[in-house]
C-alpha atoms as a PDB file:
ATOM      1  CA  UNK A   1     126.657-104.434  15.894  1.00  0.00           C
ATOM      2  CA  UNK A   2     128.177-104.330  12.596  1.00  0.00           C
ATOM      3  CA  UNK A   3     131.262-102.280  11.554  1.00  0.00           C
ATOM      4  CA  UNK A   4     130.594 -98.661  10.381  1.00  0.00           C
ATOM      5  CA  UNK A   5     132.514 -96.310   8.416  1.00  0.00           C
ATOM      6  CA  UNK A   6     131.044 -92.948   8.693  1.00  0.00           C
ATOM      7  CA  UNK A   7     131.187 -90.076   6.412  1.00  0.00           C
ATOM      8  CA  UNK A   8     129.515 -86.763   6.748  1.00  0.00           C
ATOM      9  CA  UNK A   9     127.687 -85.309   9.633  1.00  0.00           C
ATOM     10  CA  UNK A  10     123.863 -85.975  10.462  1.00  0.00           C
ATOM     11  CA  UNK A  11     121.751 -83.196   8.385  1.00  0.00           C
ATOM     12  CA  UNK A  12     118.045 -82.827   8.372  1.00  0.00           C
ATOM     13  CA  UNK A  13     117.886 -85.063   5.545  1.00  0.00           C
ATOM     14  CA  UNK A  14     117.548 -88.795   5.811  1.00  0.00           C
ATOM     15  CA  UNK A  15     120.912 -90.686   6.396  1.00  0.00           C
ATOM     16  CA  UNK A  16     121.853 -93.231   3.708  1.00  0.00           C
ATOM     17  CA  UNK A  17     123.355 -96.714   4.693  1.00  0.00           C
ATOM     18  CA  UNK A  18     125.583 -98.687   1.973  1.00  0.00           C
ATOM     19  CA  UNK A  19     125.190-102.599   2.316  1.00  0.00           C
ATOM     20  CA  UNK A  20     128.346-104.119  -0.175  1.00  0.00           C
ATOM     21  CA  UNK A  21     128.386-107.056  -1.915  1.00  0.00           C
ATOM     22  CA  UNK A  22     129.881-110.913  -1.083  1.00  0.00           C
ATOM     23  CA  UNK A  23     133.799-110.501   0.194  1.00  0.00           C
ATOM     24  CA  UNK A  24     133.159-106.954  -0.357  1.00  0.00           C
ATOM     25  CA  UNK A  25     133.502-104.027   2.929  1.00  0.00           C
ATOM     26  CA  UNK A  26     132.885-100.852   3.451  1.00  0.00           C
ATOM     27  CA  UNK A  27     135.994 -99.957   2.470  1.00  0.00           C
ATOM     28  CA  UNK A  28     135.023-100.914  -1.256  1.00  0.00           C
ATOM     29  CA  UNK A  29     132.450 -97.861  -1.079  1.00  0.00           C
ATOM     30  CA  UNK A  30     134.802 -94.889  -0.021  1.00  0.00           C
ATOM     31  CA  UNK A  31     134.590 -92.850  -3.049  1.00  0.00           C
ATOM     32  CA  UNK A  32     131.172 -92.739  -3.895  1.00  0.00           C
ATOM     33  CA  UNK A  33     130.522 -92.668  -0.026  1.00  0.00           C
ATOM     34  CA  UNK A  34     132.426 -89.782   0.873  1.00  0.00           C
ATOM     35  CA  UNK A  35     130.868 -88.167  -2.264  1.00  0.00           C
ATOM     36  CA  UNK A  36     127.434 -88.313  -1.817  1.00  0.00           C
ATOM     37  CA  UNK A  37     128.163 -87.053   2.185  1.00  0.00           C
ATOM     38  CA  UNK A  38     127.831 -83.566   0.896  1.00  0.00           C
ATOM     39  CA  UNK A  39     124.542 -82.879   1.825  1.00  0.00           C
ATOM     40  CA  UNK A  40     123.706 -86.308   4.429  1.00  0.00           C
ATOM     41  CA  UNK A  41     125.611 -88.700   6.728  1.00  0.00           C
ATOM     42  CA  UNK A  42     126.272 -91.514   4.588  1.00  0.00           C
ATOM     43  CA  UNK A  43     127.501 -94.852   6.723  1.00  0.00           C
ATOM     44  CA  UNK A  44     128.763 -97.831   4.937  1.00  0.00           C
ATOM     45  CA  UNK A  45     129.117-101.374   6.629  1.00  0.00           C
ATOM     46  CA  UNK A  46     131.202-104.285   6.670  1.00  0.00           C
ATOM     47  CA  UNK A  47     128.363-106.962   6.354  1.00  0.00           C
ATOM     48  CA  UNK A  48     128.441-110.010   8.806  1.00  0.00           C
ATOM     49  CA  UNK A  49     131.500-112.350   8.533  1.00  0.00           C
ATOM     50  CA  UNK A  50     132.970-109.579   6.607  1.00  0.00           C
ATOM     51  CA  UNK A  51     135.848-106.950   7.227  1.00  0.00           C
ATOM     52  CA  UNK A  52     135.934-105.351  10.680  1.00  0.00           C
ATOM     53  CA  UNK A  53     132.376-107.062  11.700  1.00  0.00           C
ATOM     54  CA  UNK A  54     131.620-109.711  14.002  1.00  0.00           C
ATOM     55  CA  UNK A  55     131.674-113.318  12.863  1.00  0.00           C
ATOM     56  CA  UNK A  56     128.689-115.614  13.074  1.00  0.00           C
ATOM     57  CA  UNK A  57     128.392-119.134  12.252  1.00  0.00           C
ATOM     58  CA  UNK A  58     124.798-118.135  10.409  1.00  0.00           C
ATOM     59  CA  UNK A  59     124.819-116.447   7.157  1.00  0.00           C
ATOM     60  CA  UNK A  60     121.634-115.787   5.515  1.00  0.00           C
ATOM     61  CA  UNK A  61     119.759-112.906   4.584  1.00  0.00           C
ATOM     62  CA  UNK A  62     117.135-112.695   7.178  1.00  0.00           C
ATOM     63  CA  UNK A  63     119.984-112.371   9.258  1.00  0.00           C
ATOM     64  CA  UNK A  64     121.655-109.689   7.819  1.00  0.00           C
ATOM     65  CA  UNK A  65     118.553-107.928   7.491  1.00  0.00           C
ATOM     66  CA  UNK A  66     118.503-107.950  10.750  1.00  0.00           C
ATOM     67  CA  UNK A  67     121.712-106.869  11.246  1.00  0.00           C
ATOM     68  CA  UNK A  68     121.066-103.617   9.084  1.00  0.00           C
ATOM     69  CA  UNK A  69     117.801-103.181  11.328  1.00  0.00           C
ATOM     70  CA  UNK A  70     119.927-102.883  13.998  1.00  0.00           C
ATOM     71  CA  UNK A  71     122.148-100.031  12.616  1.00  0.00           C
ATOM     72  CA  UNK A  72     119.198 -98.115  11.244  1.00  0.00           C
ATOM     73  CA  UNK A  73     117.579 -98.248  15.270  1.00  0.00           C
ATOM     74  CA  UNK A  74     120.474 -97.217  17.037  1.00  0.00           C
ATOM     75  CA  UNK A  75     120.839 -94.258  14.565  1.00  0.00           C
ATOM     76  CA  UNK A  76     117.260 -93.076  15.300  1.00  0.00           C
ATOM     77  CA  UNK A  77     116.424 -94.079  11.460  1.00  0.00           C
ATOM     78  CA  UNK A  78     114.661 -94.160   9.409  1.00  0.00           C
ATOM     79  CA  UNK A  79     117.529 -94.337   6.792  1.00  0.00           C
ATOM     80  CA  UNK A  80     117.641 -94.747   2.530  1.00  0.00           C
ATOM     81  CA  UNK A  81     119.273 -97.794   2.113  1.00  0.00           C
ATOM     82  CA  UNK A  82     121.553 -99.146  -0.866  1.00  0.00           C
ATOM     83  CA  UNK A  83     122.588-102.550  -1.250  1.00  0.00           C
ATOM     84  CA  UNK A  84     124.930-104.051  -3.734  1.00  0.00           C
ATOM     85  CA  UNK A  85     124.455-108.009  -4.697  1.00  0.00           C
ATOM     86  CA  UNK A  86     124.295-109.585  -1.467  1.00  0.00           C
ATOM     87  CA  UNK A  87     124.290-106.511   0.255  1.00  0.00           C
ATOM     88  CA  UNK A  88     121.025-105.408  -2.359  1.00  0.00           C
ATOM     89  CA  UNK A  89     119.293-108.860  -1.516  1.00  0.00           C
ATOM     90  CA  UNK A  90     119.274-108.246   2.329  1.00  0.00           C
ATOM     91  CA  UNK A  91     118.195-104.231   2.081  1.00  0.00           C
ATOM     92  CA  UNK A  92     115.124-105.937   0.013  1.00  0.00           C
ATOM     93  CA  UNK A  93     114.481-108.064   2.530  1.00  0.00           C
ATOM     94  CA  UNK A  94     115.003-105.457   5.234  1.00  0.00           C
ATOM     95  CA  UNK A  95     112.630-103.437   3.214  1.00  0.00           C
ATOM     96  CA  UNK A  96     109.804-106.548   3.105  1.00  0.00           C
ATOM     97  CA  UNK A  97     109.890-106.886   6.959  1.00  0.00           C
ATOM     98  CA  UNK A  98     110.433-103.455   8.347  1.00  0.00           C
ATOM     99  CA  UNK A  99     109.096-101.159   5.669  1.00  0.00           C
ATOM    100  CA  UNK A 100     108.886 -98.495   8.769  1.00  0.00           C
ATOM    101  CA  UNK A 101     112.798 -98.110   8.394  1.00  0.00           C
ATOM    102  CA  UNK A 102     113.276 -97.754   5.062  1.00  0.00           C
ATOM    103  CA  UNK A 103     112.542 -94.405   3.112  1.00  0.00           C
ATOM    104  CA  UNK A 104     114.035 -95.222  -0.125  1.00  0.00           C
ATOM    105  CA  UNK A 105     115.998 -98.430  -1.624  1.00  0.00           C
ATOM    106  CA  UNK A 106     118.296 -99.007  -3.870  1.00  0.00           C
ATOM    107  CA  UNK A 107     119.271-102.300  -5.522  1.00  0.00           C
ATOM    108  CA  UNK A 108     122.179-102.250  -7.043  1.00  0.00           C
ATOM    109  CA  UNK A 109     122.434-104.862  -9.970  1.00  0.00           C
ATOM    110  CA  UNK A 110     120.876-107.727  -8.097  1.00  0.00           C
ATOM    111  CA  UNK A 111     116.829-108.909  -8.451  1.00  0.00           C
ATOM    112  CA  UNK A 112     114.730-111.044  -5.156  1.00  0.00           C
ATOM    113  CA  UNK A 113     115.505-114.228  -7.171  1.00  0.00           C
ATOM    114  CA  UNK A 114     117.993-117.637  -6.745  1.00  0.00           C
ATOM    115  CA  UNK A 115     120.813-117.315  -9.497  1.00  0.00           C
ATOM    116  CA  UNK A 116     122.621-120.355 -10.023  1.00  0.00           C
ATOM    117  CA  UNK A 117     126.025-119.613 -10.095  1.00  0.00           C
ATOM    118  CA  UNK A 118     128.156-120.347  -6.952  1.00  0.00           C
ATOM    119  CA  UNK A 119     130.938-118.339  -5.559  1.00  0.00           C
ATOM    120  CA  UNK A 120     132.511-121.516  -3.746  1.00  0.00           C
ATOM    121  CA  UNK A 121     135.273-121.847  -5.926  1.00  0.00           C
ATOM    122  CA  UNK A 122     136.574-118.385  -4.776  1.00  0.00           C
ATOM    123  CA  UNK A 123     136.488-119.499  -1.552  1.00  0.00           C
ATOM    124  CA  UNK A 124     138.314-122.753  -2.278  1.00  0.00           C
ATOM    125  CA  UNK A 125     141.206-120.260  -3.833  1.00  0.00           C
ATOM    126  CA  UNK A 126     141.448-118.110  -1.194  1.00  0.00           C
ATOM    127  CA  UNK A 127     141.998-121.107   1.398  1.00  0.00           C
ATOM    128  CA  UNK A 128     144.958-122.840  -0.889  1.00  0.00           C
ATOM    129  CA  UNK A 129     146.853-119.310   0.820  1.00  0.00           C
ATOM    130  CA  UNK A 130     149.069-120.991   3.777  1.00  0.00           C
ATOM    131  CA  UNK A 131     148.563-117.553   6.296  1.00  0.00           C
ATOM    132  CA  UNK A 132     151.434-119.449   8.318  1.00  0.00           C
ATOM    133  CA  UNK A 133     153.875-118.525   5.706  1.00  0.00           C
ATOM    134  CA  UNK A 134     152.689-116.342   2.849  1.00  0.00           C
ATOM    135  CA  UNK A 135     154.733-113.147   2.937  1.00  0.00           C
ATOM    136  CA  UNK A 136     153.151-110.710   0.408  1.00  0.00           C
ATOM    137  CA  UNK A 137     150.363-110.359  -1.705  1.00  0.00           C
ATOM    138  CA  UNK A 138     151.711-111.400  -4.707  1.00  0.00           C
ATOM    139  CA  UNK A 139     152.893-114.200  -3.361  1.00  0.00           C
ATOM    140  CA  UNK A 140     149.058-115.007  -2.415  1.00  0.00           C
ATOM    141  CA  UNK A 141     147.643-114.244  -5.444  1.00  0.00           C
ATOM    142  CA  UNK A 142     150.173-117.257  -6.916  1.00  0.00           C
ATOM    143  CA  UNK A 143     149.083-119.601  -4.480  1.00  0.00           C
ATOM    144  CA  UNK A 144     145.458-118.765  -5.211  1.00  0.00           C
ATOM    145  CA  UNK A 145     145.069-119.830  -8.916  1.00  0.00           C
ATOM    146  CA  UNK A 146     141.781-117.296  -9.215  1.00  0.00           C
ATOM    147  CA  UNK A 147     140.729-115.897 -11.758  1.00  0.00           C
ATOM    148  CA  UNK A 148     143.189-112.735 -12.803  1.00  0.00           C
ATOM    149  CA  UNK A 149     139.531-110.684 -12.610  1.00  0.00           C
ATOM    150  CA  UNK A 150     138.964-111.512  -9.281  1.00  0.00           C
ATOM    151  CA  UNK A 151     142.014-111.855  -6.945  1.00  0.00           C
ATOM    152  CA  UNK A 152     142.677-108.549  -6.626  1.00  0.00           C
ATOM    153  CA  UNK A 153     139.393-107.868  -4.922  1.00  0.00           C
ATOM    154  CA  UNK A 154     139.167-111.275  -3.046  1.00  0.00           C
ATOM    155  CA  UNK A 155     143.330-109.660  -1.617  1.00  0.00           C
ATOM    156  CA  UNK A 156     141.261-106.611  -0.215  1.00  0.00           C
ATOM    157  CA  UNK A 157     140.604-108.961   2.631  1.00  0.00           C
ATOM    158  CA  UNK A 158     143.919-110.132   3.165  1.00  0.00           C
ATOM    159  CA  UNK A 159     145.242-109.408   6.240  1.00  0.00           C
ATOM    160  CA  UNK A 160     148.975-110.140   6.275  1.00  0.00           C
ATOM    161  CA  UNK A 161     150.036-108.672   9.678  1.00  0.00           C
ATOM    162  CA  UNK A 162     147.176-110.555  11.257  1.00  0.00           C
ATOM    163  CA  UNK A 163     147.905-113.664   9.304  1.00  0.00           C
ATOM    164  CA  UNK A 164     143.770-113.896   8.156  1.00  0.00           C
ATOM    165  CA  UNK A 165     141.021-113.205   6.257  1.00  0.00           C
ATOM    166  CA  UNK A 166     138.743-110.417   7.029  1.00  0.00           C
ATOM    167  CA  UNK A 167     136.038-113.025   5.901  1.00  0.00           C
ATOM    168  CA  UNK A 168     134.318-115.895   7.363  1.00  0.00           C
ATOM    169  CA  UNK A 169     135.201-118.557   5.081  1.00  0.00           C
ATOM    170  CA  UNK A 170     133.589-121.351   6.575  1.00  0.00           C
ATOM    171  CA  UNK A 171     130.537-119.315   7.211  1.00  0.00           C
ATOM    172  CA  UNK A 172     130.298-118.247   3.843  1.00  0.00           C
ATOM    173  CA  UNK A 173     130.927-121.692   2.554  1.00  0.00           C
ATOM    174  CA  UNK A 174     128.147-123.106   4.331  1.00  0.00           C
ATOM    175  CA  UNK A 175     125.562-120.244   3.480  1.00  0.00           C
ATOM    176  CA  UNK A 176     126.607-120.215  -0.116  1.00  0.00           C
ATOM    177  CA  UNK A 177     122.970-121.433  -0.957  1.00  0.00           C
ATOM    178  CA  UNK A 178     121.546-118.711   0.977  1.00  0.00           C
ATOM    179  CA  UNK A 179     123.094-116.134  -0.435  1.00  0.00           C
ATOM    180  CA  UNK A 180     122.674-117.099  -4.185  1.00  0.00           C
ATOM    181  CA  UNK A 181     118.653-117.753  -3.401  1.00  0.00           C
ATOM    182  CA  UNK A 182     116.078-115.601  -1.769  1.00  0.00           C
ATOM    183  CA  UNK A 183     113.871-116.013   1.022  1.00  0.00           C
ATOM    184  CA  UNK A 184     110.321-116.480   0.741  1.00  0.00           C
ATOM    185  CA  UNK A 185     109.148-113.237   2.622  1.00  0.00           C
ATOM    186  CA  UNK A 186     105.305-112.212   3.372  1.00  0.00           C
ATOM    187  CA  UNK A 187     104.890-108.517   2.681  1.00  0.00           C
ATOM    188  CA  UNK A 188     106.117-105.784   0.221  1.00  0.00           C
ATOM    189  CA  UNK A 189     107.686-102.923   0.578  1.00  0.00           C
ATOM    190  CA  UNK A 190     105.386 -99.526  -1.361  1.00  0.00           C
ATOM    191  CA  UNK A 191     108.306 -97.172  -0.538  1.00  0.00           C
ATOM    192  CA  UNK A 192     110.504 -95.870  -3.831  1.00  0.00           C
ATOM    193  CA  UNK A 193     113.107 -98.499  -5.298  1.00  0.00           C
ATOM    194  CA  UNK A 194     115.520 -98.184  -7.661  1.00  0.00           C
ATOM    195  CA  UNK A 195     116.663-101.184  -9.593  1.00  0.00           C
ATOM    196  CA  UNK A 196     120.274 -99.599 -10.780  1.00  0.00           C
ATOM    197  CA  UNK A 197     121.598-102.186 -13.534  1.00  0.00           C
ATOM    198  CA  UNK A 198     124.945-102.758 -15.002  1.00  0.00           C
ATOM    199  CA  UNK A 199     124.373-102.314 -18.840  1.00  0.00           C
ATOM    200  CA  UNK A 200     126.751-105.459 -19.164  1.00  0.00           C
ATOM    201  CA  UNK A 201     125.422-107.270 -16.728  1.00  0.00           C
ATOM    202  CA  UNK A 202     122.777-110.093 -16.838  1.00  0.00           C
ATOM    203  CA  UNK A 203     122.128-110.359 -13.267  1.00  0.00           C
ATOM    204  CA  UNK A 204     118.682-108.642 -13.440  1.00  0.00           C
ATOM    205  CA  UNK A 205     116.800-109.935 -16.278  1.00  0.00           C
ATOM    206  CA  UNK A 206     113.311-108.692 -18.213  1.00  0.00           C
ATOM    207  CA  UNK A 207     112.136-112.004 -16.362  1.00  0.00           C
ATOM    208  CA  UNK A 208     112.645-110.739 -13.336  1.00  0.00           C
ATOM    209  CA  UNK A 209     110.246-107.556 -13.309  1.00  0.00           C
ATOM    210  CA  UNK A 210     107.199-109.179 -12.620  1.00  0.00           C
ATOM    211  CA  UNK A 211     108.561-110.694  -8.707  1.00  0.00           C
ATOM    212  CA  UNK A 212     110.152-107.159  -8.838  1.00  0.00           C
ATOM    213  CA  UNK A 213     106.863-105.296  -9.549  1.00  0.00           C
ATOM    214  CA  UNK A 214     105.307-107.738  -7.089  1.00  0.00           C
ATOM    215  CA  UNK A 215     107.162-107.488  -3.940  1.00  0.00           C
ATOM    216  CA  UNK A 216     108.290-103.232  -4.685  1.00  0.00           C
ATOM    217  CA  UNK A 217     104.964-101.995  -6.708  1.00  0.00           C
ATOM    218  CA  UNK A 218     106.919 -98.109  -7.211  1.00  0.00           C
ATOM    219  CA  UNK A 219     110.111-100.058  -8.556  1.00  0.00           C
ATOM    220  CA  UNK A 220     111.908 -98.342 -11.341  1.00  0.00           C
ATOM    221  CA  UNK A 221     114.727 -99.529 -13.604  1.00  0.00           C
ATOM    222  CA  UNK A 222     117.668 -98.372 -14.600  1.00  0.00           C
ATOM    223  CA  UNK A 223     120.994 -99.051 -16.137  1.00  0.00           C
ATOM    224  CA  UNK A 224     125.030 -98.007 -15.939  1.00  0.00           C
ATOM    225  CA  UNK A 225     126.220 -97.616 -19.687  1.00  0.00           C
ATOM    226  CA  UNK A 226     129.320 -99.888 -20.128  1.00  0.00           C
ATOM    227  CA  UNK A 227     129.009-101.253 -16.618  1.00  0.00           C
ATOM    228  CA  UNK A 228     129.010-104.908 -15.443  1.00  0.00           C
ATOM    229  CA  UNK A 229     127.675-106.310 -12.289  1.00  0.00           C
ATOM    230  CA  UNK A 230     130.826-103.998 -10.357  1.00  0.00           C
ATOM    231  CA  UNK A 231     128.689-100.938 -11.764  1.00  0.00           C
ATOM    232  CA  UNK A 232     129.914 -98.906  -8.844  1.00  0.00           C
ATOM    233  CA  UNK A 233     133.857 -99.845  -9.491  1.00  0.00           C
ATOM    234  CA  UNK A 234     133.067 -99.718 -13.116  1.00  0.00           C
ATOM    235  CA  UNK A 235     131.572 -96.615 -13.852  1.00  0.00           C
ATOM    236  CA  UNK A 236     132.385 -94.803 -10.567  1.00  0.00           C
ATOM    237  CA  UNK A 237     130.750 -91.516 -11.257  1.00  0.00           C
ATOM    238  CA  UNK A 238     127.679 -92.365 -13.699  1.00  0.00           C
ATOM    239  CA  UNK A 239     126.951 -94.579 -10.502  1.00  0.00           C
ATOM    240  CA  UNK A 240     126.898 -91.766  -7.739  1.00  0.00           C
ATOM    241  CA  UNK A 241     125.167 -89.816 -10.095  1.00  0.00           C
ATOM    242  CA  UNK A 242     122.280 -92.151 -10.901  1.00  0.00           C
ATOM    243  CA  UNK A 243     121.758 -92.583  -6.950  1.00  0.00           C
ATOM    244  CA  UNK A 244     122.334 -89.019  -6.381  1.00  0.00           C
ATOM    245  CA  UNK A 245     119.190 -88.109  -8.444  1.00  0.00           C
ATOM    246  CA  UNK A 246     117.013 -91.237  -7.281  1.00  0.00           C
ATOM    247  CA  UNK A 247     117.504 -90.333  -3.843  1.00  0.00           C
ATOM    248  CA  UNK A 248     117.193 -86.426  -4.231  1.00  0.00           C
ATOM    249  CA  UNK A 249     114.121 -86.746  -6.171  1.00  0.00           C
END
């Protein structure tokens, strides 16, 4: 079972589950969590191979759909799910293959496509850290070489007492491809979606609409003025809003 952070207390309104993004955890979501717990149980996880979860040698998004199928079950669901990047790619396909548990979905700055970036080279910095000797994280962040953007939140996972990363690395390195595709799943899911956008951000694309429209036929669009594809870290508020009124509707 995967990691949970909890905030709230059950209500007679549908729980919401938070999926994060890649080297993201629950953690990431506090704010906006605890926030929109005022009137529903709101329970954030740390995704496979990620923060407090367990580890697993397989990391690909029918897998992690299951895993989120497993949360929403035990909890008696169903639940509204929101997913960020990878976290938005396997609610989708939770969504496609067990419509029954989803009420309402949002997908947060990501589309059901393949993109062809790659995230291995953030990988590759965060294993140039010796955990055998590094004694702060500063003194990480030197060794690592990444990108002055990124560090900071690749750190989050830096566990100095334990001497490890909260990640998976070599799980993540070998699903890379997996995570930056998309699964060819049978089925769609006729529930409401909500395609939240980061105004800044090019991850989902005009192009895109039609495999959106196809697969989630009540999709709507939106976007986060001034946002990138971190809309919740970037515009906090305008993001816990937009959901807030999508999910309230």
């Amino acid at each position: 079972m995967l990691n949970i952070l909890r905030h709230g207390t059950p209500t007679d309104r549908p729980a919401l589950l938070i999926a994060h993004g890649l080297f993201g955890s629950a953690r990431n979501w506090g704010v906006i969590a605890r926030r929109l717990s005022d009137g529903r149980e709101v329970l954030a996880v740390d995704m496979r191979n990620h923060g407090e979860s367990p580890h697993d040698p397989v990391h690909d998004y029918p897998s992690m759909a299951r895993d989120l199928a497993e949360v929403i079950e035990a909890q008696g669901g169903p639940m509204d799910v929101l997913g960020h990047s990878m976290g938005g790619k396997a609610a989708m396909v939770l969504a496609l293959t067990r419509p029954g548990l989803v009420r309402r979905l949002v997908a947060l700055d990501i589309a059901p496509v393949g993109y062809a970036h790659t995230q291995l080279p953030a990988i590759a910095a965060m294993r140039r850290v010796d955990l055998a000797t590094v004694g702060s994280r500063s003194e990480a962040e030197a060794r690592m070489g990444a990108d002055p953007a990124i560090a900071p939140f690749l750190l989050q996972s830096l566990d100095l007492q334990g001497r490890r990363w909260r990640l998976n690395l070599d799980a993540l390195e070998a699903g890379m491809d997996a995570v930056i595709g998309f699964p060819e799943v049978a089925g769609r899911f006729d529930g409401p979606t909500l395609f939240l956008s980061g105004e800044l951000s090019t991850y989902v694309r005009p192009e895109h609409r039609a495999r959106i429209k196809a697969l989630f036929p009540g999709a709507r669009f939106a976007r986060v003025k001034g946002a990138g594809h971190w809309v919740h870290a970037d515009r906090p508020r305008e993001t816990e809003a937009a959901v807030r009124a999508f999910l309230d509707a």
